[in-house]
Protein backbone atom coordinates (compact mmCIF):
# COMPACT_ATOMS: atom_id res chain seq x y z
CA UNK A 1 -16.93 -6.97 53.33
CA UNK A 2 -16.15 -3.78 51.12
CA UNK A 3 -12.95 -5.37 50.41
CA UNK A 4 -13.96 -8.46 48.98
CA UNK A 5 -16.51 -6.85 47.11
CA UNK A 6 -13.44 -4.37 45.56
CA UNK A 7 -11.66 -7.71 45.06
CA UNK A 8 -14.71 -9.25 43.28
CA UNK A 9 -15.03 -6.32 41.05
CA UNK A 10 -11.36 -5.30 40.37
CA UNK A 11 -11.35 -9.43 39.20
CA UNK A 12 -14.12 -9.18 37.02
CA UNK A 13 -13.22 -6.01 35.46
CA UNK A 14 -9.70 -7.98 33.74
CA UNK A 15 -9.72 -8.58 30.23
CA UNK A 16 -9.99 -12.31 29.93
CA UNK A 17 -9.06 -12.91 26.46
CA UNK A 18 -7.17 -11.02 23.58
CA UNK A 19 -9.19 -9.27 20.94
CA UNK A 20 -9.33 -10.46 17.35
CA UNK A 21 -6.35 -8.97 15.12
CA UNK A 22 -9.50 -7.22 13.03
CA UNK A 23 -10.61 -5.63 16.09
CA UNK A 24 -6.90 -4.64 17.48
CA UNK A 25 -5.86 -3.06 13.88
CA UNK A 26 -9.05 -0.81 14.00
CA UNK A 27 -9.12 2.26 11.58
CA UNK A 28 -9.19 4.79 14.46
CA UNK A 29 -5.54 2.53 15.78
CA UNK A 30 -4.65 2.87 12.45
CA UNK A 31 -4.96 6.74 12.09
CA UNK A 32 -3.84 7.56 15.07
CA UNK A 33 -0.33 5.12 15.77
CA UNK A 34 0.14 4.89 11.85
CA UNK A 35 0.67 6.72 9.11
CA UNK A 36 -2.29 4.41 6.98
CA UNK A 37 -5.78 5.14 7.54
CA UNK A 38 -7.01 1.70 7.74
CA UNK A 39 -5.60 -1.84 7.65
CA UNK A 40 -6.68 -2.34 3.83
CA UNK A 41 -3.61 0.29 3.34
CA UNK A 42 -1.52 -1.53 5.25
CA UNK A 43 -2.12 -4.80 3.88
CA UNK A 44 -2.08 -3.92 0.41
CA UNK A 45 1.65 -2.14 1.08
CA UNK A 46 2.69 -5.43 3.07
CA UNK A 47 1.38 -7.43 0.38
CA UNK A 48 -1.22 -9.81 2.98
CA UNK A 49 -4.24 -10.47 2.10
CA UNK A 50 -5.75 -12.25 5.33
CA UNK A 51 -4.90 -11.11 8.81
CA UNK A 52 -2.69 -13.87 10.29
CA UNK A 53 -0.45 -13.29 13.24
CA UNK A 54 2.47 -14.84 11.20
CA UNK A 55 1.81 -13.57 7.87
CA UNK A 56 2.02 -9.94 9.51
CA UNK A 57 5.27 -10.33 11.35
CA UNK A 58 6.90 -11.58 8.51
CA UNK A 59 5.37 -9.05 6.19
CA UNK A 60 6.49 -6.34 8.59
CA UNK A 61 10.29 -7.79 8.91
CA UNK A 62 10.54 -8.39 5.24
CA UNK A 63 8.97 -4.47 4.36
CA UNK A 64 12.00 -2.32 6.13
CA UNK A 65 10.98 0.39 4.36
CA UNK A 66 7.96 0.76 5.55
CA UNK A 67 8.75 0.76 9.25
CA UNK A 68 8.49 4.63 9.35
CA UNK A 69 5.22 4.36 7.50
CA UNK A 70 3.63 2.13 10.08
CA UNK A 71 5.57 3.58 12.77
CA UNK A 72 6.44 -0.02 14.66
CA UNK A 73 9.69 -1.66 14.22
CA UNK A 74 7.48 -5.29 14.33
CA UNK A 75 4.73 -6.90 14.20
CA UNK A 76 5.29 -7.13 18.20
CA UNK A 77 5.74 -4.58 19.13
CA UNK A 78 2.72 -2.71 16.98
CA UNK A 79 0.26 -5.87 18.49
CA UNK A 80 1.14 -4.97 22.14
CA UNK A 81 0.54 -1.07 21.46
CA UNK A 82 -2.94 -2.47 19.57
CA UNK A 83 -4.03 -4.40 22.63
CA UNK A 84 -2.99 -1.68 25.26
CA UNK A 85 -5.12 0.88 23.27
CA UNK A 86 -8.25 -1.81 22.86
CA UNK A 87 -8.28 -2.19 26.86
CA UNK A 88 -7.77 1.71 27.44
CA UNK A 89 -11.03 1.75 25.25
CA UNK A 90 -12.76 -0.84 26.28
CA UNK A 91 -11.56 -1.89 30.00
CA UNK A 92 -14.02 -5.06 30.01
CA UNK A 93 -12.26 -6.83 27.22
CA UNK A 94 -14.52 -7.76 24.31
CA UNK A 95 -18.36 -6.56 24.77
CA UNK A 96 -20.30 -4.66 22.84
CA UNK A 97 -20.69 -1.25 23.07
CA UNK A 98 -24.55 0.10 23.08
């Protein structure tokens, strides 16, 4: 019985979903895997306007010279480090926090 009830709860504590890019590229990410303080920085060096998956990963490919600046090589790459940090902050996926 204990086991199924770990089983039950180790299930229900999974992220179900990926954030929203807004959420991922937070200003505390930013500040602390970047050298930008928020994603307004970022975009305005990249030259994007909206937050679009695609629009960002070519942004990032096309802006070499940045890639010390923003301290990913891709768009990729910086997404999966975005996500891993959301989840080590927020284990339950997307809920809000009281």
């Amino acid at each position: 019985m204990v086991d199924s009830i770990k089983q039950l709860l180790a299930h229900a504590a999974k992220p179900t979903g990926e954030p929203p890019i807004t959420l991922l590229l937070s200003n505390r990410f930013m500040k602390m895997h970047t050298s930008y303080s928020s994603w307004q920085e970022l975009s305005r060096d990249l030259g994007v306007s909206t937050i679009c998956e695609d629009e960002l990963e070519k942004a990032i490919a096309a802006h070499n010279h940045l890639h010390s600046k923003i301290g990913f090589t891709n768009w990729n790459e910086m997404k999966c480090k975005a996500v891993d940090c959301y989840y080590e902050e927020r284990p339950f996926g997307i809920v809000p926090h009281f």
